[in-house]
Protein backbone atom coordinates (compact mmCIF):
# COMPACT_ATOMS: atom_id res chain seq x y z
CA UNK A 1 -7.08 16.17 -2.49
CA UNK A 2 -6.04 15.25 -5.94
CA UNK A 3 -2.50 16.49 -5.46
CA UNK A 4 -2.18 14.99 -1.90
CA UNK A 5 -3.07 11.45 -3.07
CA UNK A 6 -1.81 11.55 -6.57
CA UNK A 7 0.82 14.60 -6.94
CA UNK A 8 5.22 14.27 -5.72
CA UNK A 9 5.41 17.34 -4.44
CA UNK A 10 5.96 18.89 -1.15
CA UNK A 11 6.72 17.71 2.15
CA UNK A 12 3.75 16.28 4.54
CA UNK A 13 3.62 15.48 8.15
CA UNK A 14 3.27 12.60 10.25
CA UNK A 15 -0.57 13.23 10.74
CA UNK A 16 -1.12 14.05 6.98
CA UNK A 17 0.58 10.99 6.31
CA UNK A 18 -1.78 8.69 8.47
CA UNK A 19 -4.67 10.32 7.49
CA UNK A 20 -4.21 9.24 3.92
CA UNK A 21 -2.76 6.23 4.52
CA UNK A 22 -6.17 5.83 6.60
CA UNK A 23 -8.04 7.12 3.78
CA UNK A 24 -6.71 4.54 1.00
CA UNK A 25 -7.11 2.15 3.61
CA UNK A 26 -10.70 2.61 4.03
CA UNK A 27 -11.19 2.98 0.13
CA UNK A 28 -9.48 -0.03 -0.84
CA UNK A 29 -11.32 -2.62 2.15
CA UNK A 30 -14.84 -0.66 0.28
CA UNK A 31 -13.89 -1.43 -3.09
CA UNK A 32 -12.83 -5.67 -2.24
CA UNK A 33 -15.82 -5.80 -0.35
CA UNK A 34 -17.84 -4.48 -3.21
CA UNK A 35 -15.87 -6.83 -5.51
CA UNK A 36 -16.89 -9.55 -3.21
CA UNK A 37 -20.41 -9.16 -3.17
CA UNK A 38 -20.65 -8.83 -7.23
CA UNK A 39 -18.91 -11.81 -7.18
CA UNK A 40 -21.12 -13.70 -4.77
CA UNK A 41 -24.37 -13.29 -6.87
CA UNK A 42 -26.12 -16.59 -6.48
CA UNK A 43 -26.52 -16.52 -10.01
CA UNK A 44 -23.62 -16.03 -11.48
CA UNK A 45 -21.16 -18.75 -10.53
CA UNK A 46 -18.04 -17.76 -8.56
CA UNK A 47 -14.77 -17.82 -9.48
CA UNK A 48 -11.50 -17.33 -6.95
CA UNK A 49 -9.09 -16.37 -9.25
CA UNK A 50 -10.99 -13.64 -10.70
CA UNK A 51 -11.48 -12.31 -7.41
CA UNK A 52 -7.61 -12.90 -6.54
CA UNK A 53 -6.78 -11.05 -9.89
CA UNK A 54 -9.21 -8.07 -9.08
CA UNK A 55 -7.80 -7.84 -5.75
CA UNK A 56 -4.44 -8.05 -7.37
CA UNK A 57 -5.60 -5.37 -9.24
CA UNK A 58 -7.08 -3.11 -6.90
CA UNK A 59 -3.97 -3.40 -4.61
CA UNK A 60 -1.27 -2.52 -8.07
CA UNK A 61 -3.88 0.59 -8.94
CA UNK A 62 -3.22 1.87 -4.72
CA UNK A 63 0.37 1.53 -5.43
CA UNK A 64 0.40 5.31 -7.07
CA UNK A 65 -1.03 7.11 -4.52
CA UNK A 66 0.34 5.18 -1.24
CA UNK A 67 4.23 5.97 -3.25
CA UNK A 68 2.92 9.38 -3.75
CA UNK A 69 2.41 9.46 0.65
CA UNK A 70 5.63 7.86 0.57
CA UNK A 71 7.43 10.13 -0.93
CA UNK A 72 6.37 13.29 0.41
CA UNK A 73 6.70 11.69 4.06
CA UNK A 74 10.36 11.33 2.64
CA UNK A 75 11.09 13.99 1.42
CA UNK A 76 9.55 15.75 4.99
CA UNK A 77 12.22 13.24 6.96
CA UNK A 78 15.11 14.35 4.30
CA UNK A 79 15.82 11.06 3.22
CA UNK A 80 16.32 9.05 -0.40
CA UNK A 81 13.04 8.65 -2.25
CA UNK A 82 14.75 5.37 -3.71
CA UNK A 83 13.09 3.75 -0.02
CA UNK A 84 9.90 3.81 -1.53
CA UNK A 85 11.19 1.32 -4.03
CA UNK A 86 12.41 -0.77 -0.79
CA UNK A 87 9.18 -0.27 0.80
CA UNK A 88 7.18 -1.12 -2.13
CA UNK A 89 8.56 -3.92 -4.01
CA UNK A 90 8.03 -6.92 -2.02
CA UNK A 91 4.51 -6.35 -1.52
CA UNK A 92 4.10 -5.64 -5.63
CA UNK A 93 5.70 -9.22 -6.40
CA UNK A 94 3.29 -10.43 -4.11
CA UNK A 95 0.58 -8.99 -5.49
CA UNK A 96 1.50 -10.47 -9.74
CA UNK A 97 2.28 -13.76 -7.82
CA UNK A 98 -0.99 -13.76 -6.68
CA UNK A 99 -2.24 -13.28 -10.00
CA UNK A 100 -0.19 -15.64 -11.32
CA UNK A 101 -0.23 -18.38 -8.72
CA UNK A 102 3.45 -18.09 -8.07
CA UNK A 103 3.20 -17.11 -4.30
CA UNK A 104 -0.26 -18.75 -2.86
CA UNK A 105 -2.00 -21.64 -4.04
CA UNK A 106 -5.93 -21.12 -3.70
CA UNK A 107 -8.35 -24.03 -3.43
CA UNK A 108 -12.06 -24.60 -1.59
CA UNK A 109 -12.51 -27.21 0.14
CA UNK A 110 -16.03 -28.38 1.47
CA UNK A 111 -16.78 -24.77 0.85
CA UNK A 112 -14.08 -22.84 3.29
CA UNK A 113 -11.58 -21.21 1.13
CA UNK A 114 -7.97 -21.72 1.71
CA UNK A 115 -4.98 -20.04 0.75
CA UNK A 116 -1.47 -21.79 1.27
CA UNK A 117 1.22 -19.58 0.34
CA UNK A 118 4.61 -21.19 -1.77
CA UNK A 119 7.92 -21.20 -0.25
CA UNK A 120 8.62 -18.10 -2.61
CA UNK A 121 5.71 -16.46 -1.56
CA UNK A 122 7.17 -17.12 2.28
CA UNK A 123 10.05 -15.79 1.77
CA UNK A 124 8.26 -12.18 -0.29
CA UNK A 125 5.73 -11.94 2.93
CA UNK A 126 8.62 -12.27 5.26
CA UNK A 127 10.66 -9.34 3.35
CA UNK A 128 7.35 -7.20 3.57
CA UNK A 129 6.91 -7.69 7.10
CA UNK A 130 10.35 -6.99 7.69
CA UNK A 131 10.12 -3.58 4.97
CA UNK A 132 6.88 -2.58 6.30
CA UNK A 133 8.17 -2.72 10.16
CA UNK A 134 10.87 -0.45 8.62
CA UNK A 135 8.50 1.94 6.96
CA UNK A 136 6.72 1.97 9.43
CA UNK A 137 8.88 3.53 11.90
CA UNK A 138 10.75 5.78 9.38
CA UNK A 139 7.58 6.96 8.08
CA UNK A 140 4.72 6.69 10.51
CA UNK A 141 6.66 7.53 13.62
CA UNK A 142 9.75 9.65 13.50
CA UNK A 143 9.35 13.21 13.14
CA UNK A 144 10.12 15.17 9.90
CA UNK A 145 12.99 17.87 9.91
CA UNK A 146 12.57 20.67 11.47
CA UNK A 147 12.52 23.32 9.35
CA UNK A 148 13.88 24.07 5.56
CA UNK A 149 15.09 21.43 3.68
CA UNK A 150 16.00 20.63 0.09
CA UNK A 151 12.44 19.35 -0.48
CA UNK A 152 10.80 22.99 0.89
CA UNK A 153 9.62 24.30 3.90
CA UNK A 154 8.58 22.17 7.43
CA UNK A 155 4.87 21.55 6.89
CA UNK A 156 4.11 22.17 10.74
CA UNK A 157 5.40 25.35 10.72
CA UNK A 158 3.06 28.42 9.77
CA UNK A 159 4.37 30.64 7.19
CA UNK A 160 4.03 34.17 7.67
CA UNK A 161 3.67 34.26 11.05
C-alpha cells in the first residue's frame, strides 16, 4: 500500500487508479469531517479560517500521493509526467489562496456560512474544471498501452503465463 499511494514507480491500471483515487477520497472527506467536529465543540469558540487553513492543509498533504496515482497512470498511458504539473497546479493555488484569502472571501452571516470566491479565484476554479475534465479522460478513462513500454511492463497482463 505504501508504495502504491506514496512510491513513482511502475505503471497502474485504470481500476488501480480509481480505487486509490477512491481511497484518498474517502480518507480526506473522514479527516475534514473530523476537523469539523473538533472545531464545533460548543466550548471552544469557532474559528473559519482555521478550519479553511486545515482544510488547506489537508488538501496540500493529498497532493503527494494523488501525483504519485498520477504518475503511474502516466506512465501506464506512455505519456509526459510533466501533465501532472498541468493537472495539479490550479487546484494547489487554490488551495494557498484559500489560506490566504486571495481566491474566496469567507464570512457568516446570521449564522449560514458563505463563501464568495474573487475574480482570481474564478478564473483558478475555471482552469481546474477545465484541467480536471482533461485528467479525467486521459487518466480515468482511456486505456493504458498495451504491452511494454519505457515505463515497464502492461499491468493487466500476467507475467509468466
Amino acid at each position: 500500500m505504501k508504495d502504491f499511494l506514496f512510491g513513482f514507480e511502475g505503471r497502474i491500471p485504470r481500476s488501480h487508479y480509481w480505487g486509490g483515487t477512491l481511497l484518498l477520497t474517502v480518507l480526506a472527506v473522514v479527516i475534514i469531517f473530523a476537523t469539523v467536529f473538533l472545531f464545533l465543540d460548543e466550548d471552544v469558540p469557532f474559528s473559519e479560517s482555521s478550519l479553511i487553513r486545515i482544510n488547506a492543509l489537508i488538501g496540500m498533504c493529498l497532493l503527494y500521493p494523488v501525483s504519485a496515482l498520477m504518475i503511474k497512470r502516466l506512465k501506464d498511458r506512455d505519456r509526459p509526467l510533466w501533465l501532472v504539473a498541468l493537472f495539479l497546479t490550479p487546484y494547489a493555488l487554490i488551495l494557498l489562496g484559500e489560506t490566504f484569502g486571495i481566491t474566496a472571501s469567507h464570512e457568516v452571516i446570521e449564522g449560514v456560512y458563505l463563501r464568495t470566491p474573487t475574480f482570481f479565484g474564478k478564473v483558478l476554479e475555471t482552469a481546474n474544471l477545465c484541467v480536471m475534465v482533461f485528467a479525467l479522460i486521459e487518466l480515468g478513462i482511456l486505456k493504458g498501452t498495451q504491452g511494454d513500454n519505457q515505463w515497464g511492463p502492461d499491468p493487466t497482463q500476467k507475467s509468466g503465463v
